[in-house]
PDB file of N, CA and C in Angstrom:
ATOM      1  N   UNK A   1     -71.010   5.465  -0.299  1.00  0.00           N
ATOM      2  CA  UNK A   1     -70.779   4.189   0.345  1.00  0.00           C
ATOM      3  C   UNK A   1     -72.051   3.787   1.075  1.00  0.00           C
ATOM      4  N   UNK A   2     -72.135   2.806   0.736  1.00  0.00           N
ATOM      5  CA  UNK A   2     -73.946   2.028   1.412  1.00  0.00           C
ATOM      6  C   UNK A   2     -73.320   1.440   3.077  1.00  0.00           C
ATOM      7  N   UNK A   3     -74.484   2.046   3.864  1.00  0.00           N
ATOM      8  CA  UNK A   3     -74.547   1.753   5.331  1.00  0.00           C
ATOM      9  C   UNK A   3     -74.572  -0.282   5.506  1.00  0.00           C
ATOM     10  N   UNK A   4     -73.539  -0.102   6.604  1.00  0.00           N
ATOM     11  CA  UNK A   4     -73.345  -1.549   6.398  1.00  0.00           C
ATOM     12  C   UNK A   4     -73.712  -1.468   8.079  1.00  0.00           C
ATOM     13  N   UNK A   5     -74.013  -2.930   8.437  1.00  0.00           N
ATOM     14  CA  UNK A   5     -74.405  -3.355   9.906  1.00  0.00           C
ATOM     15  C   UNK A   5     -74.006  -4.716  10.347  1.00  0.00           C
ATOM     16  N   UNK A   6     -73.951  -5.046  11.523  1.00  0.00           N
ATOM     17  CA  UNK A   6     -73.142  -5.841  12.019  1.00  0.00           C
ATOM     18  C   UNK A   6     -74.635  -6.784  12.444  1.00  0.00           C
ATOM     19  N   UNK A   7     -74.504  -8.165  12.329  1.00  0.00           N
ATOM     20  CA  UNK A   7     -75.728  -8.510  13.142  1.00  0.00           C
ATOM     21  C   UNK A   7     -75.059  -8.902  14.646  1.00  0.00           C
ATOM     22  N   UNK A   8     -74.057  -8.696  15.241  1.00  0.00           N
ATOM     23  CA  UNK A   8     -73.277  -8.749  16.631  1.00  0.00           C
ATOM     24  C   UNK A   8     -72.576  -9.487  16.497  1.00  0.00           C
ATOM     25  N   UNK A   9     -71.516  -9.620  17.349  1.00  0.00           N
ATOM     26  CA  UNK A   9     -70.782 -10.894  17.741  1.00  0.00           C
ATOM     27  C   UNK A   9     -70.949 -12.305  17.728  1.00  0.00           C
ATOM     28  N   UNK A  10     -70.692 -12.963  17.247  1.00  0.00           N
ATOM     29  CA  UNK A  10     -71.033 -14.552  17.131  1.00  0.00           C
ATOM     30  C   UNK A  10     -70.025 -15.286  18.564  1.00  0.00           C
ATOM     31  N   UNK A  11     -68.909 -14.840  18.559  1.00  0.00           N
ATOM     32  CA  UNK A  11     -68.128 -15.435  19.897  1.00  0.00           C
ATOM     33  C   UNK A  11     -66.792 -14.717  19.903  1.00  0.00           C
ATOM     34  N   UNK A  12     -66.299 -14.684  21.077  1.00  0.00           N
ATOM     35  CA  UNK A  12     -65.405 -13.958  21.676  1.00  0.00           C
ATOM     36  C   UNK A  12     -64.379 -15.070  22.230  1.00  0.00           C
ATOM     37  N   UNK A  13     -63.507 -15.320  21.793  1.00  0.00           N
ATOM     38  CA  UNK A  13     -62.379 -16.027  22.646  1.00  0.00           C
ATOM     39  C   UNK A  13     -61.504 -15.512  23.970  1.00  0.00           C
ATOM     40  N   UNK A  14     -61.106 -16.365  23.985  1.00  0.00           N
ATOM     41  CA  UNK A  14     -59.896 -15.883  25.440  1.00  0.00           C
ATOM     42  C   UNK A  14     -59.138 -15.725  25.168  1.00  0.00           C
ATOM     43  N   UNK A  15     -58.595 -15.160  23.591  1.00  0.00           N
ATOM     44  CA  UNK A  15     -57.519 -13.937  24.055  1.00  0.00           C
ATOM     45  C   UNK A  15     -57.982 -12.692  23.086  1.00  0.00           C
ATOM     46  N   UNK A  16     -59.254 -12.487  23.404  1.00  0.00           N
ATOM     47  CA  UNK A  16     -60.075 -11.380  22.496  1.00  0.00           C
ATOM     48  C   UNK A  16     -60.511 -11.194  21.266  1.00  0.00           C
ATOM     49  N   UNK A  17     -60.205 -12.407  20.606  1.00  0.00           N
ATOM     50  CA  UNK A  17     -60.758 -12.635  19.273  1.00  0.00           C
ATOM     51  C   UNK A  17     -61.947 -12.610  18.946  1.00  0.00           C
ATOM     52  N   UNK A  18     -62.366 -11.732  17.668  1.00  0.00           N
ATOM     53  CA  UNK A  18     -63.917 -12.048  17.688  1.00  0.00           C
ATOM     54  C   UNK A  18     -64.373 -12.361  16.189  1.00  0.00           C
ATOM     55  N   UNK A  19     -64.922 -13.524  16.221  1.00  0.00           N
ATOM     56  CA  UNK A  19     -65.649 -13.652  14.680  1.00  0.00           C
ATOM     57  C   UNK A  19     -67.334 -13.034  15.090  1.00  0.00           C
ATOM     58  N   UNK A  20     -67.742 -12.522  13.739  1.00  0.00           N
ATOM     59  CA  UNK A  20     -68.748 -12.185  13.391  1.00  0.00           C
ATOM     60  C   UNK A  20     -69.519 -12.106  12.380  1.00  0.00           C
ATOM     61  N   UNK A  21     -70.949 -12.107  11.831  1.00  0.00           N
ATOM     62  CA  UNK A  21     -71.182 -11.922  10.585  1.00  0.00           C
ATOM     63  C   UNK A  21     -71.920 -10.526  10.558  1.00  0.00           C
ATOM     64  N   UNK A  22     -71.235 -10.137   9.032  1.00  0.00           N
ATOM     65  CA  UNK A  22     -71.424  -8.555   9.536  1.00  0.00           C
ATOM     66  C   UNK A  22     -72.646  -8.752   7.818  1.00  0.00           C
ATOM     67  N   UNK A  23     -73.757  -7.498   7.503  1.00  0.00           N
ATOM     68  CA  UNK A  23     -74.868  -7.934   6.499  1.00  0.00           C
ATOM     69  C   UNK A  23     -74.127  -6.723   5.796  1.00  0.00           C
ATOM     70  N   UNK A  24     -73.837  -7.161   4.217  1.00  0.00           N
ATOM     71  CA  UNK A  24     -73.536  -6.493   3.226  1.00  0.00           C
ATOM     72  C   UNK A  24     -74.401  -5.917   2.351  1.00  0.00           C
ATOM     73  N   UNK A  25     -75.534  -6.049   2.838  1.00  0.00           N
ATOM     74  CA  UNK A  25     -76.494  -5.276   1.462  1.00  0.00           C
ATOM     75  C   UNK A  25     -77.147  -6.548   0.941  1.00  0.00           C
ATOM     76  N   UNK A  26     -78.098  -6.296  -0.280  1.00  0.00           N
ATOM     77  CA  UNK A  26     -78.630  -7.093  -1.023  1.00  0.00           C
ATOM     78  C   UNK A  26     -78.671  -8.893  -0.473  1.00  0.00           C
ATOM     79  N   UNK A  27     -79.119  -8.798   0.640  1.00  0.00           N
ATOM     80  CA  UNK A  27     -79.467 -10.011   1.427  1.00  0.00           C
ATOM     81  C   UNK A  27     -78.725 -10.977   1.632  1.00  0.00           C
ATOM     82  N   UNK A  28     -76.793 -10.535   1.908  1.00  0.00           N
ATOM     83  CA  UNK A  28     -76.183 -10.886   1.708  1.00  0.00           C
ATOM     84  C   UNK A  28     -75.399 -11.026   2.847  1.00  0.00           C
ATOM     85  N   UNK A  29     -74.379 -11.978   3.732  1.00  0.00           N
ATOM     86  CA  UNK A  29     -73.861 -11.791   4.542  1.00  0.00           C
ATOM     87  C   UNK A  29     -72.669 -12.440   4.658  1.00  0.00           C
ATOM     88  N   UNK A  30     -71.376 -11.757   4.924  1.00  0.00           N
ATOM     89  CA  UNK A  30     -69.739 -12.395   4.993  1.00  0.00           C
ATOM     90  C   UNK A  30     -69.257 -12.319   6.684  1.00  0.00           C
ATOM     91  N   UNK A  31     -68.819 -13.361   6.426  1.00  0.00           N
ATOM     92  CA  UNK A  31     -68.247 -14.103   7.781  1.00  0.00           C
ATOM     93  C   UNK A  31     -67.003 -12.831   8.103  1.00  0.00           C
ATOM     94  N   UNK A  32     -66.589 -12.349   8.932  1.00  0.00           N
ATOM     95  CA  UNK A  32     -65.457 -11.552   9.794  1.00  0.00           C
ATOM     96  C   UNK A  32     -64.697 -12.155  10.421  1.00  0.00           C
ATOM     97  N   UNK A  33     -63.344 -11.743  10.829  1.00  0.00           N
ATOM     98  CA  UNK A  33     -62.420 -11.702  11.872  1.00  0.00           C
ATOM     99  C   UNK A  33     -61.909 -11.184  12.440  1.00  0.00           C
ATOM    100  N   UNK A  34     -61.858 -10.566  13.523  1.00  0.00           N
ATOM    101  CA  UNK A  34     -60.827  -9.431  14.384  1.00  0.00           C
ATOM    102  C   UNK A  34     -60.028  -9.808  15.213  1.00  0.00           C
ATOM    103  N   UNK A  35     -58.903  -9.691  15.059  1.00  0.00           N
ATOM    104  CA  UNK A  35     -57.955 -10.442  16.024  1.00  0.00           C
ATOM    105  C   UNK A  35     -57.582  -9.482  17.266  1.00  0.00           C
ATOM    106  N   UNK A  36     -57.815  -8.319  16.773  1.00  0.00           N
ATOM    107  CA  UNK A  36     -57.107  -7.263  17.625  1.00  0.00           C
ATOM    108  C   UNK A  36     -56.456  -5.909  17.295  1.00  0.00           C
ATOM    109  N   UNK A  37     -56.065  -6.017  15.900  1.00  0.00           N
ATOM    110  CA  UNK A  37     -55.826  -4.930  15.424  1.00  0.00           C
ATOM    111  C   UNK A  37     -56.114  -5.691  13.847  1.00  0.00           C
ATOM    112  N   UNK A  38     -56.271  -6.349  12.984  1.00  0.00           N
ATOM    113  CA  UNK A  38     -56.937  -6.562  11.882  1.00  0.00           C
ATOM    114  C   UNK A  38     -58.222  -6.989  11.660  1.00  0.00           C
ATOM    115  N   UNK A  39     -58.875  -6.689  11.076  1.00  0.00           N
ATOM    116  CA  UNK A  39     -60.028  -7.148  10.350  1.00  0.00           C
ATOM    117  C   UNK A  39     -59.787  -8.230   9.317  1.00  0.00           C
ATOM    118  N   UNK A  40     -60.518  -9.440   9.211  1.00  0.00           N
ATOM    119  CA  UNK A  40     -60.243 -10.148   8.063  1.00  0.00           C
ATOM    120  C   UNK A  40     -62.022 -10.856   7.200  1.00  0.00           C
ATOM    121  N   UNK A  41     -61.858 -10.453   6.243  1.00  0.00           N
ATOM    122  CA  UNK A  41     -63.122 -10.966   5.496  1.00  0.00           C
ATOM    123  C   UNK A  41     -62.583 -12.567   5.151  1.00  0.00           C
ATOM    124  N   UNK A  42     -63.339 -13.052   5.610  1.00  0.00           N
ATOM    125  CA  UNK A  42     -63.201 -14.986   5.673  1.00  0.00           C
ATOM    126  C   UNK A  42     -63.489 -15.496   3.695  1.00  0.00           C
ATOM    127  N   UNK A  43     -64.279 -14.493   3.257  1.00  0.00           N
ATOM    128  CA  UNK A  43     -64.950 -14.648   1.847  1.00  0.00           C
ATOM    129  C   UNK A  43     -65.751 -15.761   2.035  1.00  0.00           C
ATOM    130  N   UNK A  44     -65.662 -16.525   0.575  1.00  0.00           N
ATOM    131  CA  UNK A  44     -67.332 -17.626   0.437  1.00  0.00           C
ATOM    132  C   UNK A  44     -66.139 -19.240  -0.090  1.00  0.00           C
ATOM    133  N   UNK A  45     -66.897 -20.026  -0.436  1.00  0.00           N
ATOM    134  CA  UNK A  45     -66.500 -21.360  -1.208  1.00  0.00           C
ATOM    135  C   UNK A  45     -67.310 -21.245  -2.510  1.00  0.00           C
ATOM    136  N   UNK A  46     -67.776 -19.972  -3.266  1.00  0.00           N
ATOM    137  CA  UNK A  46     -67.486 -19.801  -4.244  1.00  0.00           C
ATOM    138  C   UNK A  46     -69.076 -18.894  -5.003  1.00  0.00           C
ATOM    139  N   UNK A  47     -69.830 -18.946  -3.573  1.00  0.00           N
ATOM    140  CA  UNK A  47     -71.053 -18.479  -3.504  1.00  0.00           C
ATOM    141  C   UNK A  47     -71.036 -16.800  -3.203  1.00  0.00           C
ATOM    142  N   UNK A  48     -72.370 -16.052  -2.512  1.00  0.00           N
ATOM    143  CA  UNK A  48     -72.694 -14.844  -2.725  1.00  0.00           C
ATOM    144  C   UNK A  48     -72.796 -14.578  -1.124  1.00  0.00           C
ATOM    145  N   UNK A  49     -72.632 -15.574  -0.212  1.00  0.00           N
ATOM    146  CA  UNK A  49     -72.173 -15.129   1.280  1.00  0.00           C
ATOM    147  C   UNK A  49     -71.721 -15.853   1.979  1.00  0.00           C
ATOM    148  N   UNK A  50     -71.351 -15.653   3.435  1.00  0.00           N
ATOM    149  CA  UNK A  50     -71.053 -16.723   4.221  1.00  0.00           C
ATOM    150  C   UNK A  50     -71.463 -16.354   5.579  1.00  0.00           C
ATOM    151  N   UNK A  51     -71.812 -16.987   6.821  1.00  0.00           N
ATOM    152  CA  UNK A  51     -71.580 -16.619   7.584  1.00  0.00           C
ATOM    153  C   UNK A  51     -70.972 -17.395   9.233  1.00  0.00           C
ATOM    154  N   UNK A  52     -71.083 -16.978  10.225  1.00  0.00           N
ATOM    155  CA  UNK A  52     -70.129 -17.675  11.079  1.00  0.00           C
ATOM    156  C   UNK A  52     -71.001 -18.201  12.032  1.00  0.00           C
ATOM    157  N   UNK A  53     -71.006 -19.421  12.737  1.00  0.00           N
ATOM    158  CA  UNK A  53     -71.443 -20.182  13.596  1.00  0.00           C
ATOM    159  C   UNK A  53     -70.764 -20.092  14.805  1.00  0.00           C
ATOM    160  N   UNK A  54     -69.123 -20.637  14.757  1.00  0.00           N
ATOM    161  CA  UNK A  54     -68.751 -20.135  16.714  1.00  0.00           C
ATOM    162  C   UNK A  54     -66.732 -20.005  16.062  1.00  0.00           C
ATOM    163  N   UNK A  55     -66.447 -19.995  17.192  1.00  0.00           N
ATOM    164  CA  UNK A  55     -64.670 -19.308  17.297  1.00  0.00           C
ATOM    165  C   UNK A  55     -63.850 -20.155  18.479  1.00  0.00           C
ATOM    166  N   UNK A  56     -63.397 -20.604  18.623  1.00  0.00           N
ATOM    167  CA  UNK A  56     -62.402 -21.356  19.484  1.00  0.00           C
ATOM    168  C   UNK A  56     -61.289 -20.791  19.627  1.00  0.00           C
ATOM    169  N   UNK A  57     -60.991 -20.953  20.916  1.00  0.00           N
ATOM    170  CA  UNK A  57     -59.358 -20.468  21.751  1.00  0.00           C
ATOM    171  C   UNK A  57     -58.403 -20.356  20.557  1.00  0.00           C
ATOM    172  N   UNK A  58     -58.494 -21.185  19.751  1.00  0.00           N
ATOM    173  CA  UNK A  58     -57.202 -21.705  19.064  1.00  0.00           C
ATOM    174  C   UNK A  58     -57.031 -20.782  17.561  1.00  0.00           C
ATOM    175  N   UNK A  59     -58.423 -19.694  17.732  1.00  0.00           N
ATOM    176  CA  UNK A  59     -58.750 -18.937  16.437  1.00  0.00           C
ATOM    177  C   UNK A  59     -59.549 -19.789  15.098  1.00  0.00           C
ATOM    178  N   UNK A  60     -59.714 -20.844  15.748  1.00  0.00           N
ATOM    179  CA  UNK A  60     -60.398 -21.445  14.435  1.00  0.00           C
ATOM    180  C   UNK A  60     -62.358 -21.124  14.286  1.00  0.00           C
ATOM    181  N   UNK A  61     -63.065 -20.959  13.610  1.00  0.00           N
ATOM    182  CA  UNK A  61     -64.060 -20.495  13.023  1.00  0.00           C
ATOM    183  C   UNK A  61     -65.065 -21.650  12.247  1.00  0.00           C
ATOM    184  N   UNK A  62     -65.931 -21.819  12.699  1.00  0.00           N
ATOM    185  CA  UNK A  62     -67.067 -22.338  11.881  1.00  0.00           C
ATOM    186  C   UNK A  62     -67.783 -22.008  11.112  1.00  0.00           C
ATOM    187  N   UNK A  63     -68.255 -22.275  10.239  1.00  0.00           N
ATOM    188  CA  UNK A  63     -69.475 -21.682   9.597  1.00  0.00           C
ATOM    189  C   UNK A  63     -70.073 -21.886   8.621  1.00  0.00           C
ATOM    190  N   UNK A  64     -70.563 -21.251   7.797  1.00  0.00           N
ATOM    191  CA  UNK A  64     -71.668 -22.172   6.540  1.00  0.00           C
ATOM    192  C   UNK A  64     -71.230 -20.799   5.576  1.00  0.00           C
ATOM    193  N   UNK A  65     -70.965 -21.209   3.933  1.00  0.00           N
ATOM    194  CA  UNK A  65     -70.924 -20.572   2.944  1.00  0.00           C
ATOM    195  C   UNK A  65     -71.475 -21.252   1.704  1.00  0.00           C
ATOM    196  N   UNK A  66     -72.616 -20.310   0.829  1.00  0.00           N
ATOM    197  CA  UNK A  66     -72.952 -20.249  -0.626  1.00  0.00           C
ATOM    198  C   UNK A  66     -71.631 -21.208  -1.181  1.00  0.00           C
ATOM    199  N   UNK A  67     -72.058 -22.251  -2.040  1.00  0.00           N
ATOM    200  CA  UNK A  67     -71.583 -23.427  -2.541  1.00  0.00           C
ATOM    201  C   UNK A  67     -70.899 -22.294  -4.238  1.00  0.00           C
ATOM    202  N   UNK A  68     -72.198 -21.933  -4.489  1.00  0.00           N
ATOM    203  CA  UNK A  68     -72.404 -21.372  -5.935  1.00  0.00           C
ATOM    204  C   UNK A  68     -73.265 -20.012  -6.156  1.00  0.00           C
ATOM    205  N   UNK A  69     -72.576 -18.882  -6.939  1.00  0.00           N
ATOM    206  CA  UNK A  69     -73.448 -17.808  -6.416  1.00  0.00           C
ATOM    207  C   UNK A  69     -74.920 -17.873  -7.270  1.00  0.00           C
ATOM    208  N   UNK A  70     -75.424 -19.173  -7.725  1.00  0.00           N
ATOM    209  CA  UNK A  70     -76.743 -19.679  -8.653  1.00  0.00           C
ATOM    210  C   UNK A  70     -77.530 -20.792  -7.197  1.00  0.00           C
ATOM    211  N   UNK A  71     -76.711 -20.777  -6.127  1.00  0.00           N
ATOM    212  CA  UNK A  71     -77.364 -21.699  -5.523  1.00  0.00           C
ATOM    213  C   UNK A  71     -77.958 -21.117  -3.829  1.00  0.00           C
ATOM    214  N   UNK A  72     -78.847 -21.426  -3.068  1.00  0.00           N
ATOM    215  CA  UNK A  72     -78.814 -20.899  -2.002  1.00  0.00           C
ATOM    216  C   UNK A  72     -78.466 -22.260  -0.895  1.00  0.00           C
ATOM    217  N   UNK A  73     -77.935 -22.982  -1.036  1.00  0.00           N
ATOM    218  CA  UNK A  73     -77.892 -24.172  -0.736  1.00  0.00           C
ATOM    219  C   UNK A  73     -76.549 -23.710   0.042  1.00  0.00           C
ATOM    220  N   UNK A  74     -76.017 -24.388   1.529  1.00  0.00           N
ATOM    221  CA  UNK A  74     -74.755 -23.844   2.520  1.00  0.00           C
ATOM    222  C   UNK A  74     -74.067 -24.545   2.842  1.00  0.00           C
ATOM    223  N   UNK A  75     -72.839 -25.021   2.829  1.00  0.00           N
ATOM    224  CA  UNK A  75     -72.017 -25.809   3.124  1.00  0.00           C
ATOM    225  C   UNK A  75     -70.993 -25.203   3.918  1.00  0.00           C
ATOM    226  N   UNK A  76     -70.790 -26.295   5.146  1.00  0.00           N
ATOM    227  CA  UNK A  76     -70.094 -25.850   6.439  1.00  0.00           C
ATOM    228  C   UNK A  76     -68.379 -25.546   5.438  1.00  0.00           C
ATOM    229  N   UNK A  77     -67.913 -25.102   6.654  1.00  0.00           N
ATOM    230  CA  UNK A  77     -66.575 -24.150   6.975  1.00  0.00           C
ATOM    231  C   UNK A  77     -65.540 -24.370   7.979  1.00  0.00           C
ATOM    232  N   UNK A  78     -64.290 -24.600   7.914  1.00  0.00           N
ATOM    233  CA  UNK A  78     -63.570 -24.332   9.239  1.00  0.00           C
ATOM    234  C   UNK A  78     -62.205 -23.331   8.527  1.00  0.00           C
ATOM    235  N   UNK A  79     -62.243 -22.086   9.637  1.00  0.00           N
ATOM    236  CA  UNK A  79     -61.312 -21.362   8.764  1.00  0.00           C
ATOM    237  C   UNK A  79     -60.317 -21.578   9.961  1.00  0.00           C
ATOM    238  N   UNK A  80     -59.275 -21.149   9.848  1.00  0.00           N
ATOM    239  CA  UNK A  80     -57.960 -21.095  11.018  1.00  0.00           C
ATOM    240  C   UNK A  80     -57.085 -19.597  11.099  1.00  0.00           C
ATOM    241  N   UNK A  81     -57.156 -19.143  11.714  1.00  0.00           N
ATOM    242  CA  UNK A  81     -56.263 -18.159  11.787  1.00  0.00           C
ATOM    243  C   UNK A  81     -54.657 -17.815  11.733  1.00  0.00           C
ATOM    244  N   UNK A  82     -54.001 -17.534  10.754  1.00  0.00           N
ATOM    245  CA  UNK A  82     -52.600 -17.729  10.969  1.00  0.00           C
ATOM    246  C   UNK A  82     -52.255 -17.033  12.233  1.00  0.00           C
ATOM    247  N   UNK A  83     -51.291 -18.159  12.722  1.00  0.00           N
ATOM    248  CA  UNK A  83     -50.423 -17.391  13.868  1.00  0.00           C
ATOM    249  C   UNK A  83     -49.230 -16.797  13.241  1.00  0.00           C
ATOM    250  N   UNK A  84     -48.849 -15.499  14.234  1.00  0.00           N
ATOM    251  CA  UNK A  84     -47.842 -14.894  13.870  1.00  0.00           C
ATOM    252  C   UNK A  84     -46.849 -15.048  14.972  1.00  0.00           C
ATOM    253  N   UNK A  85     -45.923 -15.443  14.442  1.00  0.00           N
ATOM    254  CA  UNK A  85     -44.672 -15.358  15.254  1.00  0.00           C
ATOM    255  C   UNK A  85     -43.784 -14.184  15.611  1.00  0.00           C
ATOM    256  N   UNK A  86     -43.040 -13.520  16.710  1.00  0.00           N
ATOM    257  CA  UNK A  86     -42.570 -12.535  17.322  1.00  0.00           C
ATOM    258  C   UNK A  86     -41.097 -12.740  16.765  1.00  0.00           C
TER     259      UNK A  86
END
C-alpha cells in the first residue's frame, strides 16, 4: 500500500466537521469528509482529482474538480452532506 498524506485541514465547522484534501499519489488529489465517525471520499465530476476550498455549519463543501480525466482544466463544486435522522 503506497504512503498517502494529508495536505491538512481545509475547515473545521461547529459541530466538528472537517473537509480536507488529502494527496493520492501520482499528482493527484481527492476532496474528504469526516463527520465524526465516517470518512467520505467526495470523488471528481468525471476527472483525475478534486479538491476542497471551505465547509460550512450546514456541512456543505466547496471546491474545484477535473472536468475530464484528458483535461487539467477545474470546475467548482458544492457537495452537501446527508443528514441523518435519530
Amino acid at each position: 500500500m503506497g504512503r498517502q498524506s494529508t495536505s491538512g485541514p481545509v475547515d473545521i465547522n461547529g459541530k466538528g466537521q472537517v473537509a480536507f484534501t488529502e494527496d493520492v499519489g501520482n499528482d493527484r488529489t481527492m476532496a474528504r469528509f469526516y463527520d465524526g465517525k465516517t470518512f467520505s471520499n467526495l470523488g471528481t465530476l468525471g476527472g483525475a482529482g478534486s479538491f476542497v476550498n471551505a465547509l460550512n455549519d450546514v456541512g456543505q463543501i466547496t471546491g474545484g474538480s477535473n472536468f475530464s480525466p484528458e483535461s487539467t482544466d477545474t470546475h467548482a463544486y458544492r457537495w452537501t452532506a446527508h443528514l441523518r435522522l435519530a
